[in-house]
PDB file of N, CA and C in Angstrom:
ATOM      1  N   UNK A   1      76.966  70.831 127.117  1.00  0.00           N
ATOM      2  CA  UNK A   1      77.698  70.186 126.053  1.00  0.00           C
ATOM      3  C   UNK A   1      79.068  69.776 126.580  1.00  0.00           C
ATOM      4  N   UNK A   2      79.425  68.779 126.703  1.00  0.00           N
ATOM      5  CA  UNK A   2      80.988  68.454 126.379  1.00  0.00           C
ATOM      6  C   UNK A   2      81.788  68.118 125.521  1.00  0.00           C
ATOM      7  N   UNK A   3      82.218  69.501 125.058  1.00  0.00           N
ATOM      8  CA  UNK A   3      83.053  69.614 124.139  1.00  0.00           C
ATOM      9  C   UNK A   3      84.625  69.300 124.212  1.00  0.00           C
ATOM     10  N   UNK A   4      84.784  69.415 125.725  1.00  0.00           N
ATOM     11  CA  UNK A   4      85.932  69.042 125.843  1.00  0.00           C
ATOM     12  C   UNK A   4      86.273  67.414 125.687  1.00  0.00           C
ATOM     13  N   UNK A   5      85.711  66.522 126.249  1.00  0.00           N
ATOM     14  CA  UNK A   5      85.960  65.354 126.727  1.00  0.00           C
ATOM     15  C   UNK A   5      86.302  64.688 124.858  1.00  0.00           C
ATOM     16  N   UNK A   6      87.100  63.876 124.648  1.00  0.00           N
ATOM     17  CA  UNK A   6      87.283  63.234 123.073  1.00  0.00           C
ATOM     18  C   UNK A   6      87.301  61.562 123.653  1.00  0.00           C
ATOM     19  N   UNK A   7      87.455  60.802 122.470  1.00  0.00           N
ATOM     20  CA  UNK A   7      87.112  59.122 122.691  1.00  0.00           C
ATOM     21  C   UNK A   7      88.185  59.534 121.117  1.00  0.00           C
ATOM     22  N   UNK A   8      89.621  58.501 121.158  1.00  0.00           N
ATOM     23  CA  UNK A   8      90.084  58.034 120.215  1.00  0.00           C
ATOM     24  C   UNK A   8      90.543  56.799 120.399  1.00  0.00           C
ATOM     25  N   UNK A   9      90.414  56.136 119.884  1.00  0.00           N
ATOM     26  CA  UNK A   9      90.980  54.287 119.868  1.00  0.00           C
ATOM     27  C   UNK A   9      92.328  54.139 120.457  1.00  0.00           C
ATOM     28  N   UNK A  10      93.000  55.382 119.266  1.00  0.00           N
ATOM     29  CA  UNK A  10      94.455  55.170 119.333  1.00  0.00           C
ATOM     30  C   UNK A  10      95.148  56.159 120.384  1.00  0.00           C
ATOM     31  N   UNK A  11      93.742  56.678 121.630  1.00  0.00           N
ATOM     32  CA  UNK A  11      94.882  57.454 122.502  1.00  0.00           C
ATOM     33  C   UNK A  11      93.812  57.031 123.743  1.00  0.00           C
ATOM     34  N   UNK A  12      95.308  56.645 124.594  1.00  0.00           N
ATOM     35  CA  UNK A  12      94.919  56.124 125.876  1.00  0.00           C
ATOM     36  C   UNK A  12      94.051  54.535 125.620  1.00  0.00           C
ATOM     37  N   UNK A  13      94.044  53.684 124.779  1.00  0.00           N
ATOM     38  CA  UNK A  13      93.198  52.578 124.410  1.00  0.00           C
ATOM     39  C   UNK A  13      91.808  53.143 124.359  1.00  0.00           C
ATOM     40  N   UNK A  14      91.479  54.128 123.585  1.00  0.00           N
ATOM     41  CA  UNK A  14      89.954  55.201 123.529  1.00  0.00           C
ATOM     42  C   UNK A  14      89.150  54.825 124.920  1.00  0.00           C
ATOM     43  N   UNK A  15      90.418  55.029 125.994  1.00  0.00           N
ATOM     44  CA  UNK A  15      89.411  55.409 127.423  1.00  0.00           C
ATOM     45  C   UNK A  15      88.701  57.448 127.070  1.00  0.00           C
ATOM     46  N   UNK A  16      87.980  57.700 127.255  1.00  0.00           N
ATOM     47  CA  UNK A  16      87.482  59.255 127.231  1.00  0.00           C
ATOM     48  C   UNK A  16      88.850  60.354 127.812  1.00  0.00           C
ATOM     49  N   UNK A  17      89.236  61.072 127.290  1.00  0.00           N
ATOM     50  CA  UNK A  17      90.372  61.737 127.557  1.00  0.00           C
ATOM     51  C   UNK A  17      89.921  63.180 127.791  1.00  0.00           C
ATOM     52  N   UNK A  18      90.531  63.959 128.183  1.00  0.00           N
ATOM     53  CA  UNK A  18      90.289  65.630 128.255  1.00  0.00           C
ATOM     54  C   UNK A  18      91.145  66.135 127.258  1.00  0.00           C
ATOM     55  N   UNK A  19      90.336  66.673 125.952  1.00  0.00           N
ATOM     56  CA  UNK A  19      90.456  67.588 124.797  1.00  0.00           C
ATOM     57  C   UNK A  19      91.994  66.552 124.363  1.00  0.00           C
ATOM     58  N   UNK A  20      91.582  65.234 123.867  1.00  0.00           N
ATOM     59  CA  UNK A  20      92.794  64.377 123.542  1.00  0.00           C
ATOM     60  C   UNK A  20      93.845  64.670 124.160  1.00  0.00           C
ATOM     61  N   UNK A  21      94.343  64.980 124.982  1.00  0.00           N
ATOM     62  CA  UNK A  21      95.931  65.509 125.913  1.00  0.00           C
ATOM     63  C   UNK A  21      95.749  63.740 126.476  1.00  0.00           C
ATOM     64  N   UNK A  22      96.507  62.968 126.809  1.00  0.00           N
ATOM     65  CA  UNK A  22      96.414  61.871 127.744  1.00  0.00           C
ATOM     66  C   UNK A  22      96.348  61.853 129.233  1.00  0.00           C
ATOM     67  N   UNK A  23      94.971  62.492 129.516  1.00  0.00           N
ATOM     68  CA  UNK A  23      94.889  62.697 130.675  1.00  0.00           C
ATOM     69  C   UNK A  23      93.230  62.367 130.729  1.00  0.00           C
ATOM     70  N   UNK A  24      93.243  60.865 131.222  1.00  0.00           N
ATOM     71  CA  UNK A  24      91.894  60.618 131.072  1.00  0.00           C
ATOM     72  C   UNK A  24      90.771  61.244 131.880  1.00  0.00           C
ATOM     73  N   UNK A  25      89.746  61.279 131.671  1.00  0.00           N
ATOM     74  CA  UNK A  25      88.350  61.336 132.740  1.00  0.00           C
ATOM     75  C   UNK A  25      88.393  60.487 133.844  1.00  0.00           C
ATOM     76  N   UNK A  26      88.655  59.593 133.501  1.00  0.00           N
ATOM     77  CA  UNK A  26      88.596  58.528 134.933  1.00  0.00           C
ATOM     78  C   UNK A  26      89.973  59.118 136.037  1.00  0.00           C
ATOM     79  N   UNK A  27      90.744  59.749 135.417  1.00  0.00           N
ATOM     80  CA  UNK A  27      91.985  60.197 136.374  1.00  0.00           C
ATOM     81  C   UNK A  27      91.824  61.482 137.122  1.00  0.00           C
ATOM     82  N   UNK A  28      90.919  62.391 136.299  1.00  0.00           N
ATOM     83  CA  UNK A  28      90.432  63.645 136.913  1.00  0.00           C
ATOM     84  C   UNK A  28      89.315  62.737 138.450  1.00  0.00           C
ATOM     85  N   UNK A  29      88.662  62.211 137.414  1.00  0.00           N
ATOM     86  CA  UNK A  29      87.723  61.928 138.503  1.00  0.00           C
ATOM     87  C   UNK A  29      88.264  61.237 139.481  1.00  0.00           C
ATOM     88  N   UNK A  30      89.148  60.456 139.681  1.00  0.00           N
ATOM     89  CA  UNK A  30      90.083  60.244 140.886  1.00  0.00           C
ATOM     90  C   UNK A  30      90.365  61.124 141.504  1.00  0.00           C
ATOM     91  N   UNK A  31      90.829  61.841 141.219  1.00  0.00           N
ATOM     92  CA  UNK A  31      91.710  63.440 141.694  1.00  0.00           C
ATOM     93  C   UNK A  31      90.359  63.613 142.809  1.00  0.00           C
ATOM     94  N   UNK A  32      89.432  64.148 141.893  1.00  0.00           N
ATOM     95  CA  UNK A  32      88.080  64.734 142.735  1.00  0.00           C
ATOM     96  C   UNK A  32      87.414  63.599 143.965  1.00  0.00           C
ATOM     97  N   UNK A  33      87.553  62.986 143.607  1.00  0.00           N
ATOM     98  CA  UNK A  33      87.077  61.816 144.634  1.00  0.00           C
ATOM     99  C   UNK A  33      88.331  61.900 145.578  1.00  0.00           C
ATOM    100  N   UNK A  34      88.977  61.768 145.592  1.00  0.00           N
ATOM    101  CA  UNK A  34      90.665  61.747 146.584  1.00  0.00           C
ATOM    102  C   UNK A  34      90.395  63.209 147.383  1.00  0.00           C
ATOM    103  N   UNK A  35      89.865  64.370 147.109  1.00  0.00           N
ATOM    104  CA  UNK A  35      88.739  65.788 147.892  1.00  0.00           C
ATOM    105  C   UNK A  35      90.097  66.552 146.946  1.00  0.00           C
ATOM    106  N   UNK A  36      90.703  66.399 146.263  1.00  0.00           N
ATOM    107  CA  UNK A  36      91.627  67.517 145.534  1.00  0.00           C
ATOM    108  C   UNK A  36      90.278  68.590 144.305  1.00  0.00           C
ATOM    109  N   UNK A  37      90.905  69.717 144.611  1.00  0.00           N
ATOM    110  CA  UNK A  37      89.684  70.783 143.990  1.00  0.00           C
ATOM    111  C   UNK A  37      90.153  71.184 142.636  1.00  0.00           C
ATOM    112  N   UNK A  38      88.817  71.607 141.716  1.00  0.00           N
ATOM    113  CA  UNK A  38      89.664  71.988 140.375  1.00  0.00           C
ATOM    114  C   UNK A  38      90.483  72.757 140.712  1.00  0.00           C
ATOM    115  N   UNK A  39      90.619  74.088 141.584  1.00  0.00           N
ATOM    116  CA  UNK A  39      91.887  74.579 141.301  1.00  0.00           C
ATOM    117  C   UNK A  39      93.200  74.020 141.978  1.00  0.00           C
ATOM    118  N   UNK A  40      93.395  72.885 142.938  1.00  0.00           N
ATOM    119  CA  UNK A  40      94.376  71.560 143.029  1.00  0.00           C
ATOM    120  C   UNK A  40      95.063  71.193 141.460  1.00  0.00           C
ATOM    121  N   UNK A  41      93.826  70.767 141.491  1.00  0.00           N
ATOM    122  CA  UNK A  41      93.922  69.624 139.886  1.00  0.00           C
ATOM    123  C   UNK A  41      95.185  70.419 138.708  1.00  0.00           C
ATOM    124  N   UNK A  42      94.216  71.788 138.501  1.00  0.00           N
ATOM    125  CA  UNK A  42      94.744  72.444 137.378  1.00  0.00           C
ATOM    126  C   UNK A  42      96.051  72.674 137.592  1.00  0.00           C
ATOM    127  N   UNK A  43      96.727  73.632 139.346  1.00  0.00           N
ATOM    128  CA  UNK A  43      97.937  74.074 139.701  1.00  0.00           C
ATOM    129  C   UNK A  43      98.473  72.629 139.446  1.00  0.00           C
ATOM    130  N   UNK A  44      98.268  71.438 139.281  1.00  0.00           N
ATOM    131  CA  UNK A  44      98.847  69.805 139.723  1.00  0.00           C
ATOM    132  C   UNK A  44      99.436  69.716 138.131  1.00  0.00           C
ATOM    133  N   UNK A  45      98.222  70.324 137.346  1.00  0.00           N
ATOM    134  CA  UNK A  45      98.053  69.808 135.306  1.00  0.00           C
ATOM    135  C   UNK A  45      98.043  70.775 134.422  1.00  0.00           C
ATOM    136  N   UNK A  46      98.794  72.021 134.708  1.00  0.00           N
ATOM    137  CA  UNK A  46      99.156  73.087 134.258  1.00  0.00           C
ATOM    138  C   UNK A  46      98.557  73.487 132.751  1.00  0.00           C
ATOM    139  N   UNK A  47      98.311  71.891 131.687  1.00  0.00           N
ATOM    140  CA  UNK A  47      97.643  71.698 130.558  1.00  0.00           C
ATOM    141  C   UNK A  47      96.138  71.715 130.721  1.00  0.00           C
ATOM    142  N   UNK A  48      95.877  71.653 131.870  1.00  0.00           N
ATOM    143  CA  UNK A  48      94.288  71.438 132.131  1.00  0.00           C
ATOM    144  C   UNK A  48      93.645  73.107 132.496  1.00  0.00           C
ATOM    145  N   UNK A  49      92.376  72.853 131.985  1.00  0.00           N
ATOM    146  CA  UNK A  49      91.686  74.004 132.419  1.00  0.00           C
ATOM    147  C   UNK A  49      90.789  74.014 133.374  1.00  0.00           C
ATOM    148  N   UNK A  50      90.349  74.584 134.568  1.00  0.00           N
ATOM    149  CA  UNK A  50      89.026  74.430 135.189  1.00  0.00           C
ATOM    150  C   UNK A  50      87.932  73.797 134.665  1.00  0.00           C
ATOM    151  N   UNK A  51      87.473  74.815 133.373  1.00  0.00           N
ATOM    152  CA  UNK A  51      86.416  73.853 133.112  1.00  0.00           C
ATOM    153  C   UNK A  51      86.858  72.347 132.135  1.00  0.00           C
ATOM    154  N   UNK A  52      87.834  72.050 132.219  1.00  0.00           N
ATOM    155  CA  UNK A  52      88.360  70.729 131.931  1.00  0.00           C
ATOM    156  C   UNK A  52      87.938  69.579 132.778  1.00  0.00           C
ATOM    157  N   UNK A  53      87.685  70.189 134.242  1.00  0.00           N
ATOM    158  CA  UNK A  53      87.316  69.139 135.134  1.00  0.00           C
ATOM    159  C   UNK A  53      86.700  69.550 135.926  1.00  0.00           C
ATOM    160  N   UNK A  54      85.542  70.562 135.117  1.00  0.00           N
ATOM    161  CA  UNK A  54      84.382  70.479 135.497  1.00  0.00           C
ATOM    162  C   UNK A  54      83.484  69.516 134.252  1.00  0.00           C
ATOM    163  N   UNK A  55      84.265  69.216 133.097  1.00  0.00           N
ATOM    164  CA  UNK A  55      83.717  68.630 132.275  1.00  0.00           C
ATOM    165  C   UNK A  55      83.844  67.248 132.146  1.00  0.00           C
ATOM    166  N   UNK A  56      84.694  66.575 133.280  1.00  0.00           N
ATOM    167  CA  UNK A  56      85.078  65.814 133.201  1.00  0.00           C
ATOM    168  C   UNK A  56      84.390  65.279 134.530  1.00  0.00           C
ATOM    169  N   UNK A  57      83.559  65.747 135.620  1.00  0.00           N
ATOM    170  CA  UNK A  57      82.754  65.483 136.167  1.00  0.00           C
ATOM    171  C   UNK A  57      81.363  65.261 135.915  1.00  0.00           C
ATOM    172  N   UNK A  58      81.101  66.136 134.797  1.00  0.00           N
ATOM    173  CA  UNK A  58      79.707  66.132 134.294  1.00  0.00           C
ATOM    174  C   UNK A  58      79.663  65.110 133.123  1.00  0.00           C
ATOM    175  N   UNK A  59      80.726  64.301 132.777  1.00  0.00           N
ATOM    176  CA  UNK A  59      80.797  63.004 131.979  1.00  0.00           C
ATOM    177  C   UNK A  59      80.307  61.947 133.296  1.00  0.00           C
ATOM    178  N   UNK A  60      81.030  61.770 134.273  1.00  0.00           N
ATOM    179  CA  UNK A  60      80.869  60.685 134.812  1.00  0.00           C
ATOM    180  C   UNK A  60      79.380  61.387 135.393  1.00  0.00           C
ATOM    181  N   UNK A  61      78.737  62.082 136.001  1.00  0.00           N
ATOM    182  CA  UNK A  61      77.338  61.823 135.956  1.00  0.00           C
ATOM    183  C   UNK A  61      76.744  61.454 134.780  1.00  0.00           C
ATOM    184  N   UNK A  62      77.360  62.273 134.119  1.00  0.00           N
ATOM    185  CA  UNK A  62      76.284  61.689 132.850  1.00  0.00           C
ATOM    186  C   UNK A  62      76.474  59.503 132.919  1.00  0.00           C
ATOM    187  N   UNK A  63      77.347  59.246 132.770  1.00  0.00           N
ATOM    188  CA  UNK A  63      77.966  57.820 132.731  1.00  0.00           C
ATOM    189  C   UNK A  63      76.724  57.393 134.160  1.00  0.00           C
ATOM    190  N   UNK A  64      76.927  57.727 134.815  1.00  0.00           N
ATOM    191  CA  UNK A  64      76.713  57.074 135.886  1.00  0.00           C
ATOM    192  C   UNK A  64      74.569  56.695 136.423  1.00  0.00           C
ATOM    193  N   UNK A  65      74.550  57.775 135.379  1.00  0.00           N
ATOM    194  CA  UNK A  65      72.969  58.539 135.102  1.00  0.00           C
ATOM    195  C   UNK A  65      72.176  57.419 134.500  1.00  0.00           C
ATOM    196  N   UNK A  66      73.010  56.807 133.132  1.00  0.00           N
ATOM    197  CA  UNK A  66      73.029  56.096 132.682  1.00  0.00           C
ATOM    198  C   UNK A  66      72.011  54.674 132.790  1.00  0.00           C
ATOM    199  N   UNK A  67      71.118  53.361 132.497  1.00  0.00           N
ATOM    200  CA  UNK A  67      70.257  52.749 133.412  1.00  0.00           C
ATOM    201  C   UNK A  67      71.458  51.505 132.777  1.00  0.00           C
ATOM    202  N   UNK A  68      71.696  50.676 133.580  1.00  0.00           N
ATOM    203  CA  UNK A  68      72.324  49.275 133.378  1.00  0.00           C
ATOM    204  C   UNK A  68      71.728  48.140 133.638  1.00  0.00           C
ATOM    205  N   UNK A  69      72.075  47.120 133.087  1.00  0.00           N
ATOM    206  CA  UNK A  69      71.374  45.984 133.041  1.00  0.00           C
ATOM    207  C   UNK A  69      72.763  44.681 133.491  1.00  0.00           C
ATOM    208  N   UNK A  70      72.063  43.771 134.138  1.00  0.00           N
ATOM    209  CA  UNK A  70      72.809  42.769 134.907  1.00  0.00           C
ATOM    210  C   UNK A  70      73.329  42.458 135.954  1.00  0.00           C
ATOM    211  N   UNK A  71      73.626  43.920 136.795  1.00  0.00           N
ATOM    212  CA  UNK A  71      74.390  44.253 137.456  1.00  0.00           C
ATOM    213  C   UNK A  71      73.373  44.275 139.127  1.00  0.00           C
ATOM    214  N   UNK A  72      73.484  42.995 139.906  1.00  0.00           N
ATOM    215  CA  UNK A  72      73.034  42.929 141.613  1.00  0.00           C
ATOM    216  C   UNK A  72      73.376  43.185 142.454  1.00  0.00           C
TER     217      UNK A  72
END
């Protein structure tokens, strides 16, 4: 379940955020892609929790899991 991850219009232009704080998914997942580790991340986002971005990894698989159309 991700309970953490929220979608509001009026925060961040409703990019997916971690537990509404303005700290999007797509920015964690930078972090992790850049080889910084959740416990990097968290000592970096003092507001963030471990499993904050472990939940915020298991969005973008999920996203990515996803089947798309158009795209060559």
């Amino acid at each position: 379940m991700l309970n953490r991850i929220s979608v509001d219009p009026r925060v961040c232009d409703g990019k997916p955020t971690i537990r509404g704080l303005r700290i999007t998914v797509d920015f964690v997942l930078k972090l992790l892609g850049d080889g910084y580790t959740a416990d990097e991340i968290v000592q970096e986002y003092p507001e963030l929790e471990k499993e904050d971005v472990y939940q915020a990894a298991k969005y973008g698989a999920w996203l990515a899991s996803e089947t798309t159309s158009g795209m060559a």
